[in-house]
N, C-alpha and C. Protein backbone atom coordinates (compact mmCIF):
# COMPACT_ATOMS: atom_id res chain seq x y z
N UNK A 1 -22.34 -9.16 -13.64
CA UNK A 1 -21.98 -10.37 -14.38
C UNK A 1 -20.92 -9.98 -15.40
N UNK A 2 -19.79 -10.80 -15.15
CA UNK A 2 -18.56 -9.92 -16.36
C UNK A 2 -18.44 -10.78 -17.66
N UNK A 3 -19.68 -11.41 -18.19
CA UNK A 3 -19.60 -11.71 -19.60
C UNK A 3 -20.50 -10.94 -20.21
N UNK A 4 -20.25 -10.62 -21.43
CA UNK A 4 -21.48 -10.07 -22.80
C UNK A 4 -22.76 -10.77 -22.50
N UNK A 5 -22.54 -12.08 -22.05
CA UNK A 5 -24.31 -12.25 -22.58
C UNK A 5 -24.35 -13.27 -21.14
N UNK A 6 -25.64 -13.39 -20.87
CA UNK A 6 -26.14 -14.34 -19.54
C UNK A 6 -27.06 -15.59 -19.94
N UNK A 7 -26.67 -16.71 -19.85
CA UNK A 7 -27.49 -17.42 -20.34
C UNK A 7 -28.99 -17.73 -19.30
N UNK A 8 -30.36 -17.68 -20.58
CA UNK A 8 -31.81 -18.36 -19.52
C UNK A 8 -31.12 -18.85 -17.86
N UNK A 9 -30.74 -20.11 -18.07
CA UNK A 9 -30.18 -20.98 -17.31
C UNK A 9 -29.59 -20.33 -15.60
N UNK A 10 -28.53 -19.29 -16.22
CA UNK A 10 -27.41 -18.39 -15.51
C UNK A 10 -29.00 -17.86 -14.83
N UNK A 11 -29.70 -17.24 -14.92
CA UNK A 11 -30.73 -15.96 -14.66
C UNK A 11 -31.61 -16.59 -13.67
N UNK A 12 -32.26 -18.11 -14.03
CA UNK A 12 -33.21 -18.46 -13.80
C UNK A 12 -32.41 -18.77 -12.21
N UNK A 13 -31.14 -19.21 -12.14
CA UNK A 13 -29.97 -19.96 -10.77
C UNK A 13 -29.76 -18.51 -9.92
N UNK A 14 -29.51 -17.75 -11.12
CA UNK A 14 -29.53 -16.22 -10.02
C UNK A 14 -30.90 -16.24 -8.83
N UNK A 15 -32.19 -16.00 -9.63
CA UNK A 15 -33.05 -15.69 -9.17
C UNK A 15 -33.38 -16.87 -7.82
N UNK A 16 -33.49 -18.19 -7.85
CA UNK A 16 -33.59 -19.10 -6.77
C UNK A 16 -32.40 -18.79 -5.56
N UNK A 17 -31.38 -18.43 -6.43
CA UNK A 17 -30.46 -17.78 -5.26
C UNK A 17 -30.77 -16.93 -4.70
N UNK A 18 -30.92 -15.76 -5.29
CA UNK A 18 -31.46 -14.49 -4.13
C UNK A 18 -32.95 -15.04 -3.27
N UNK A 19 -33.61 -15.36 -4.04
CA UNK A 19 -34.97 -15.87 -3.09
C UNK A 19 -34.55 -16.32 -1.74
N UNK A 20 -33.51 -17.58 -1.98
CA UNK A 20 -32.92 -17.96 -0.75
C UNK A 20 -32.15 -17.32 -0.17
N UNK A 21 -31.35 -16.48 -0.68
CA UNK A 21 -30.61 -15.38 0.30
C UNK A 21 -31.79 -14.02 0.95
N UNK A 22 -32.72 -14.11 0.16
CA UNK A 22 -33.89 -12.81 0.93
C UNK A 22 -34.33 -13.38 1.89
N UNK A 23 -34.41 -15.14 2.00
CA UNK A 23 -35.56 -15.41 3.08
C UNK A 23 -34.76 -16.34 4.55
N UNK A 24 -33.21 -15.67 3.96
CA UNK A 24 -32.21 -16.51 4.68
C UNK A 24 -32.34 -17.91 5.08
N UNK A 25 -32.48 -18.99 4.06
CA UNK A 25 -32.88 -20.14 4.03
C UNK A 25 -31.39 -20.47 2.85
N UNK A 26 -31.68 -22.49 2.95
CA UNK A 26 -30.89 -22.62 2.61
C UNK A 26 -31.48 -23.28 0.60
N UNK A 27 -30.09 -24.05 -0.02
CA UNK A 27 -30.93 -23.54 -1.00
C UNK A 27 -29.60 -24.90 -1.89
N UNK A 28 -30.43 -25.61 -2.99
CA UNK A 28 -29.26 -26.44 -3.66
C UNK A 28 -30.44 -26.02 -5.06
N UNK A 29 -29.15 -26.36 -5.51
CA UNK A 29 -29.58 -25.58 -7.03
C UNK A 29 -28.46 -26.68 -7.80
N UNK A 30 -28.95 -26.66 -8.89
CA UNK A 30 -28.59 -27.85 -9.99
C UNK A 30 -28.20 -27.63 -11.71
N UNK A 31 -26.92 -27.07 -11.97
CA UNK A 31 -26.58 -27.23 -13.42
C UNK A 31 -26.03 -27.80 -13.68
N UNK A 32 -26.08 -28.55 -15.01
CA UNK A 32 -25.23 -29.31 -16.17
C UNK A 32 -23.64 -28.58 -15.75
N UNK A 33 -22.84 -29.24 -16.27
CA UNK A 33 -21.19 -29.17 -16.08
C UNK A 33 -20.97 -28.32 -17.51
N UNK A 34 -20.45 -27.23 -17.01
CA UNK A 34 -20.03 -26.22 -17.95
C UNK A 34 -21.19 -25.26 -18.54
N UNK A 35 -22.30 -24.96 -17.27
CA UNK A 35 -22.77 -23.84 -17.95
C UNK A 35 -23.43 -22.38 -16.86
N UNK A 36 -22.07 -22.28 -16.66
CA UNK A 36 -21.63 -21.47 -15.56
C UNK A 36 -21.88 -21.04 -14.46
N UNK A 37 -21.95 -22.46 -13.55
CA UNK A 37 -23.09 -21.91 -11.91
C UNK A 37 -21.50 -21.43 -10.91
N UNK A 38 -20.09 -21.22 -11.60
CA UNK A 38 -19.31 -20.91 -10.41
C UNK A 38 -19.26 -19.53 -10.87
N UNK A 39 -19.33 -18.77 -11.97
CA UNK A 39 -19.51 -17.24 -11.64
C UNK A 39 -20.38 -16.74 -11.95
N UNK A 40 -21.97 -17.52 -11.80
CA UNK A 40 -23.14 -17.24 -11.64
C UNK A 40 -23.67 -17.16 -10.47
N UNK A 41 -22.71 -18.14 -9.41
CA UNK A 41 -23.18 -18.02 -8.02
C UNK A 41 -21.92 -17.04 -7.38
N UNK A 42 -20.47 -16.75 -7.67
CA UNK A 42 -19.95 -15.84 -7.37
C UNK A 42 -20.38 -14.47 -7.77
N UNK A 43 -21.16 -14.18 -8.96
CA UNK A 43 -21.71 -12.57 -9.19
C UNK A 43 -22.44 -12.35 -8.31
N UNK A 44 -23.59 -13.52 -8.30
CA UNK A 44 -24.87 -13.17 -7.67
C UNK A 44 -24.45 -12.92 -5.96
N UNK A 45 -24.13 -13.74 -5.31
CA UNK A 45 -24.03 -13.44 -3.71
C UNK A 45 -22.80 -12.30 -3.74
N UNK A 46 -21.86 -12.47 -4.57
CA UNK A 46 -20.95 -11.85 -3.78
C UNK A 46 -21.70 -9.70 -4.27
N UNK A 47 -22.46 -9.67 -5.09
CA UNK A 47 -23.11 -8.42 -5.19
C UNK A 47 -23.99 -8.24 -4.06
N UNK A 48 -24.67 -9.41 -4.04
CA UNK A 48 -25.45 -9.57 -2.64
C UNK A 48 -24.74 -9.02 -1.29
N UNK A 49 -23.98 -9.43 -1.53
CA UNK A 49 -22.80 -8.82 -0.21
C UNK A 49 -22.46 -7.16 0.09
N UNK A 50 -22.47 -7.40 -0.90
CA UNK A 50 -22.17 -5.46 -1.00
C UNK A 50 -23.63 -4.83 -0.81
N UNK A 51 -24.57 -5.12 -0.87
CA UNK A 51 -26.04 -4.82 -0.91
C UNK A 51 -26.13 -4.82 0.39
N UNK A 52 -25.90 -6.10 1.34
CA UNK A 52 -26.58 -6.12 2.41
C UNK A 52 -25.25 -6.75 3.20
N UNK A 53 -24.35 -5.54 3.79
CA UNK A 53 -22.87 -5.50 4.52
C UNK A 53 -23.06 -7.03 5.61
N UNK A 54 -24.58 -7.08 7.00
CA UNK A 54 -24.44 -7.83 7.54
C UNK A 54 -24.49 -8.88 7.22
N UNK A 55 -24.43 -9.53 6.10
CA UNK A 55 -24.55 -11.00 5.79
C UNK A 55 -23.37 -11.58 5.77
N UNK A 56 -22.19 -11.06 6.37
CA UNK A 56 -21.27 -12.03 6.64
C UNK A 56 -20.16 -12.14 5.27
N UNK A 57 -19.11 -13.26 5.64
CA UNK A 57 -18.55 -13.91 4.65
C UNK A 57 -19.07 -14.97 3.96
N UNK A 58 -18.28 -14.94 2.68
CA UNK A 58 -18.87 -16.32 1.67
C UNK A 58 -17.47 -17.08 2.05
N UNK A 59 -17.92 -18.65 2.29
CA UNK A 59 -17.31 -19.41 2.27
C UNK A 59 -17.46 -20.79 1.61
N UNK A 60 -16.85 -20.53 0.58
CA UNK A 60 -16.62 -21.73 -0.89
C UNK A 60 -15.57 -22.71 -0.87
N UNK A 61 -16.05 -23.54 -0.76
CA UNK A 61 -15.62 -25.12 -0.31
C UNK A 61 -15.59 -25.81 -2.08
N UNK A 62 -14.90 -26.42 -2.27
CA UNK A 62 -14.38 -27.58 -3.26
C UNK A 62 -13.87 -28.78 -3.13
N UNK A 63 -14.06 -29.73 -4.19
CA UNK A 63 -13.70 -30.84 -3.32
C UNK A 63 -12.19 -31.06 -3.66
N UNK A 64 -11.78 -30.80 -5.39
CA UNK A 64 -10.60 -30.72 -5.47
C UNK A 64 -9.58 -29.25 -5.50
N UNK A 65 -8.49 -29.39 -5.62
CA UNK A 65 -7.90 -27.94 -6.18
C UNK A 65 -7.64 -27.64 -7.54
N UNK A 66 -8.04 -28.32 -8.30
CA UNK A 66 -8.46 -27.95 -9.80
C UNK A 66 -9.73 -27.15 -9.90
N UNK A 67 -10.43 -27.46 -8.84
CA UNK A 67 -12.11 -26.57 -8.73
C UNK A 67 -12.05 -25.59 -8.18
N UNK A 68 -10.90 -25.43 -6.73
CA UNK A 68 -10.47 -24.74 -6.02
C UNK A 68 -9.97 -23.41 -6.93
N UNK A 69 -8.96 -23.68 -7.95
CA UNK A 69 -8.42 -22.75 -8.60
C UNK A 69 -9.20 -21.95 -9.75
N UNK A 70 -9.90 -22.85 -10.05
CA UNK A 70 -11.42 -22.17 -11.23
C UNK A 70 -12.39 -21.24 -10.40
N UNK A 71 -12.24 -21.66 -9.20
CA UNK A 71 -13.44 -20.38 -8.33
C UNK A 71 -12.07 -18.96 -8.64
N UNK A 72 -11.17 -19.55 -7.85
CA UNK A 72 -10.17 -18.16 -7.50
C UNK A 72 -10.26 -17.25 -8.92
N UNK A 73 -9.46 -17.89 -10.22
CA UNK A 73 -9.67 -17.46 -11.45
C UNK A 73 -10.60 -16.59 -11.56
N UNK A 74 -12.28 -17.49 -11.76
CA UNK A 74 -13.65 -16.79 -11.80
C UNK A 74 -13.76 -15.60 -10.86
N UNK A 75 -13.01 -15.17 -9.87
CA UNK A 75 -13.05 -14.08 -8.88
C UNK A 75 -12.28 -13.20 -9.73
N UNK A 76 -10.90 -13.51 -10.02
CA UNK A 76 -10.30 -12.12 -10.59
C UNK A 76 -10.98 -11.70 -12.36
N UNK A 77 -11.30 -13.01 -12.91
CA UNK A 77 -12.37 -12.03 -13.63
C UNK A 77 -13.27 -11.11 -13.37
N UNK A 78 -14.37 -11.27 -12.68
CA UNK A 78 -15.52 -10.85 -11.46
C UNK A 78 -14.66 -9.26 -11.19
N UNK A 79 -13.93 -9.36 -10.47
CA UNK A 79 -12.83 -8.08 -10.09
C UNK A 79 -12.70 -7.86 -11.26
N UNK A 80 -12.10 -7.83 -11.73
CA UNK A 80 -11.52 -7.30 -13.14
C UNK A 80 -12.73 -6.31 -13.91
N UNK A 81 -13.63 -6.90 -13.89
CA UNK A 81 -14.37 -6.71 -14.60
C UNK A 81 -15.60 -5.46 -13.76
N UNK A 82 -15.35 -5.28 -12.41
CA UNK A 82 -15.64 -4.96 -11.41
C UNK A 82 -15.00 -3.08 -11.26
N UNK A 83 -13.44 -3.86 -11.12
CA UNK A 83 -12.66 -2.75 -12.16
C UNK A 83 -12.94 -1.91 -12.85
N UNK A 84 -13.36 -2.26 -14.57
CA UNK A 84 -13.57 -1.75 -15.62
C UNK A 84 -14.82 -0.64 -15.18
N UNK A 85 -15.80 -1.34 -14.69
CA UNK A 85 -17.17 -0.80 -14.24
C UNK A 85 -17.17 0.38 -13.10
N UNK A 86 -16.39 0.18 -11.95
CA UNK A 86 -16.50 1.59 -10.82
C UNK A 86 -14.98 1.71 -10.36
N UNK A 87 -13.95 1.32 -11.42
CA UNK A 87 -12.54 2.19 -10.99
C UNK A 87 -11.81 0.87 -9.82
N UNK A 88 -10.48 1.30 -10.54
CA UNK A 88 -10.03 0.47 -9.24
C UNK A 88 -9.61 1.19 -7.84
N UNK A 89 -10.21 1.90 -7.66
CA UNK A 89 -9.89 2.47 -6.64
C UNK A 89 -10.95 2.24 -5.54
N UNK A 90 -11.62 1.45 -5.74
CA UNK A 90 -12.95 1.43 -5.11
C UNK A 90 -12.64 0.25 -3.98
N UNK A 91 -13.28 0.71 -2.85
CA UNK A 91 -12.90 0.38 -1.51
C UNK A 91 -13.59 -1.20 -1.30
N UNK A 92 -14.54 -1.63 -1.85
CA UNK A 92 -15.09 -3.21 -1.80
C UNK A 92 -14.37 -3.99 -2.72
N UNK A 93 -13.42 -4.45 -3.21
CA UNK A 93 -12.43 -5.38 -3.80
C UNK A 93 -12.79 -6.91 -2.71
N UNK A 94 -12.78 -7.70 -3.31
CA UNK A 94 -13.34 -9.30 -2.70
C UNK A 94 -11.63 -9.85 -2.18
N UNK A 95 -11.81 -10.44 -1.10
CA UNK A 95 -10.26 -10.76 -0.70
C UNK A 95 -10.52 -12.16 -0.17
N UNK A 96 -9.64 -13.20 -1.14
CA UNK A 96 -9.89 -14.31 -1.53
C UNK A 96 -8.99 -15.22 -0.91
N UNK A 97 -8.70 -16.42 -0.60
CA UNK A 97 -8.00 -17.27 -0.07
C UNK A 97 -7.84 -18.43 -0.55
N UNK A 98 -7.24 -19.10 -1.74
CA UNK A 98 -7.51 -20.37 -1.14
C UNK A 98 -6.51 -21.38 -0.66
N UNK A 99 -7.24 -22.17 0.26
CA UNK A 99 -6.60 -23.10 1.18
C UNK A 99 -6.38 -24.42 1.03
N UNK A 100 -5.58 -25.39 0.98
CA UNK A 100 -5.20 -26.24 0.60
C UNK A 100 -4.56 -27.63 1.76
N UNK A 101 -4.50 -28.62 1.14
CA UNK A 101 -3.72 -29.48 2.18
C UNK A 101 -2.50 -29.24 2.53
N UNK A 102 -1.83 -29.78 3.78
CA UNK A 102 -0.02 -29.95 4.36
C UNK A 102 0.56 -30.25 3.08
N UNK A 103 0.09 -31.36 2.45
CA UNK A 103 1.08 -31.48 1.31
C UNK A 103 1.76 -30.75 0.12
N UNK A 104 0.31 -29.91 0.19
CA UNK A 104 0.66 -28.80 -1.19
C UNK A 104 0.89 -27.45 -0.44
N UNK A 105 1.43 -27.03 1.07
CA UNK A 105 1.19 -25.72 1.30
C UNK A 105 2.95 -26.43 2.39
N UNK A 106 2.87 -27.45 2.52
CA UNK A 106 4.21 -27.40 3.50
C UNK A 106 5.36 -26.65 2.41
N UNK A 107 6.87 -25.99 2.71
CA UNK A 107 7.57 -25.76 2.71
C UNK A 107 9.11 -26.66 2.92
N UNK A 108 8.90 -26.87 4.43
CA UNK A 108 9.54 -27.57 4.59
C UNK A 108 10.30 -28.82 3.84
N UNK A 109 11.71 -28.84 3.09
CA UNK A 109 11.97 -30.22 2.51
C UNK A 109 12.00 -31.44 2.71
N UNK A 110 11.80 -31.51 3.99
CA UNK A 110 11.93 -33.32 4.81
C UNK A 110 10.45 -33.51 4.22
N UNK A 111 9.49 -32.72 4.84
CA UNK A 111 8.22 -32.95 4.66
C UNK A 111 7.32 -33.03 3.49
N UNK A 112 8.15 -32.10 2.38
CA UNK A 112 7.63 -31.91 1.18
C UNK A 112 7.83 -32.47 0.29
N UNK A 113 8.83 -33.64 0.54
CA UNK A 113 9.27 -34.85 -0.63
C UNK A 113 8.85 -36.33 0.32
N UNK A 114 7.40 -36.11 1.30
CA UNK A 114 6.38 -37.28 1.13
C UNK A 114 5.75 -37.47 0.23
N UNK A 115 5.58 -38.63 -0.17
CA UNK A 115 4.38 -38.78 -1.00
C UNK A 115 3.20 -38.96 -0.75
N UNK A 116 2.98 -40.06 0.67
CA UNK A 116 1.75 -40.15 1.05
C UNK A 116 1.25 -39.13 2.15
N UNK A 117 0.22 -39.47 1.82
CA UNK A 117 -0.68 -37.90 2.74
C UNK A 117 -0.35 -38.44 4.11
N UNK A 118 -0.85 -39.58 4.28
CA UNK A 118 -0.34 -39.92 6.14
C UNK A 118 1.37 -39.47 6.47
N UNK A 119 2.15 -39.89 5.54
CA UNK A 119 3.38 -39.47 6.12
C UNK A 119 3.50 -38.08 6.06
N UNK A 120 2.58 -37.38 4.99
CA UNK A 120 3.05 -35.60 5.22
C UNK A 120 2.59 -34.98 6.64
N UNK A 121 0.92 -35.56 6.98
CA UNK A 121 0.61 -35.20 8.34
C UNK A 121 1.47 -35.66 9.27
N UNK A 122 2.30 -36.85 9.41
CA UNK A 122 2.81 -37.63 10.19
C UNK A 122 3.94 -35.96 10.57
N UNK A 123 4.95 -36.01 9.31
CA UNK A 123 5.92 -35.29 9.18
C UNK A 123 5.90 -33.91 10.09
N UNK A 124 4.84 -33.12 9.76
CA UNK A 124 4.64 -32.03 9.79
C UNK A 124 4.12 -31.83 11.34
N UNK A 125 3.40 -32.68 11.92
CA UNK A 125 2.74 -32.79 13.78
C UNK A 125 4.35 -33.04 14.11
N UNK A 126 5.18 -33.57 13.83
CA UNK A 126 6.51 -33.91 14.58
C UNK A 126 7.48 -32.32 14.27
N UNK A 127 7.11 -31.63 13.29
CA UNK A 127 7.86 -30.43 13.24
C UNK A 127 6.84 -29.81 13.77
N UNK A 128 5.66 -29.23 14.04
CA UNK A 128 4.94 -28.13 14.36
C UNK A 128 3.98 -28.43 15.67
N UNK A 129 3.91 -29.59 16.67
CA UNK A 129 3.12 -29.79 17.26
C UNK A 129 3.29 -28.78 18.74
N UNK A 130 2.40 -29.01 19.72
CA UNK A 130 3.05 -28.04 20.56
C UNK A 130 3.85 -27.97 21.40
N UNK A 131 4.02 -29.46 21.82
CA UNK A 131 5.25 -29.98 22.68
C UNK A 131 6.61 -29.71 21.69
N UNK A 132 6.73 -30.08 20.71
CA UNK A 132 7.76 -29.84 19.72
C UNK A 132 8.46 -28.67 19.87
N UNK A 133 7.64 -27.67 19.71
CA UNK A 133 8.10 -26.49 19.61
C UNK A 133 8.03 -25.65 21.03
N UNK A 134 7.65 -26.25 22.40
CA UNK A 134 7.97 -25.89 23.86
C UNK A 134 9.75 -26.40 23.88
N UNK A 135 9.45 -27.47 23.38
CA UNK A 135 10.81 -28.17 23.57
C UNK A 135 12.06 -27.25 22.89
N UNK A 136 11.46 -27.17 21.36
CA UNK A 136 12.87 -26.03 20.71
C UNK A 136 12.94 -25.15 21.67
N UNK A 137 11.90 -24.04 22.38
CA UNK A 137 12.15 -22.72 23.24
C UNK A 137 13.02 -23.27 24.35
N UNK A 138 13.47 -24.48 24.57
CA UNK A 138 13.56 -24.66 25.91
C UNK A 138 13.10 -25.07 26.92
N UNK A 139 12.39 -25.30 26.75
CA UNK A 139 10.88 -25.15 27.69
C UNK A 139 10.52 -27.15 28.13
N UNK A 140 10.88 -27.75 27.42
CA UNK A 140 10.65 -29.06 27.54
C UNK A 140 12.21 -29.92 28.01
N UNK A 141 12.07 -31.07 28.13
CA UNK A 141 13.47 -31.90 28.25
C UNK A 141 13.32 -32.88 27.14
């Protein structure tokens, strides 16, 4: 845990978590807004992970990318702090992703000065679909 102090709260969400990760079951758990279940549930499993290699990847879903970017954040603290504790040289470092809609990840300028989400998908299936791009190789008429 990479703060000074853990709150009751933080400890009590740990512990229902691992229960449910020991008995590989599933598990909803419930805090107030702002008293830290995103790097209370990133310490806890992702240590879990390193404990017990076959359990796979964590995969953390959000609904917006303002929440999206507070998990990522809460990770390089976590690391950081991970860091300080066994060196950075240490071979388990967490490798993070996050993923986003066409609108906020296209490139492209035709496509990236839509505004609405239907026209960015619209945009982007007409540049990247698979006939599209048989056709650039040649391959189509």
């Amino acid at each position: 845990f990479p703060y000074p102090r853990i709150y009751p709260e933080q400890y009590a969400y740990m512990v229902e978590l691992k229960r449910s990760l020991d008995a590989r079951g599933h598990s909803m758990l419930e805090m107030p807004t702002g008293t830290g279940k995103t790097i209370t549930l990133l310490s806890l499993i992702t240590s879990y992970q390193r404990a017990h290699p076959a359990m796979g990847k964590l995969l953390y879903c959000t609904r917006t990318i303002p929440e999206m970017e507070k998990v990522l954040e809460e990770l390089k603290v976590l690391e950081a702090h991970r860091d300080e504790l066994f060196g950075q040289d240490r071979k388990d470092k967490l490798f993070a992703v996050g993923l986003t809609s066409r609108r906020n990840l296209c490139v492209h300028e035709r496509v990236s000065q839509q505004t609405e989400r239907h026209l960015v998908d619209q945009h982007c299936r007409q540049l990247t679909a698979s006939w599209v791009r048989e056709r650039a190789r040649g391959g189509g008429s």
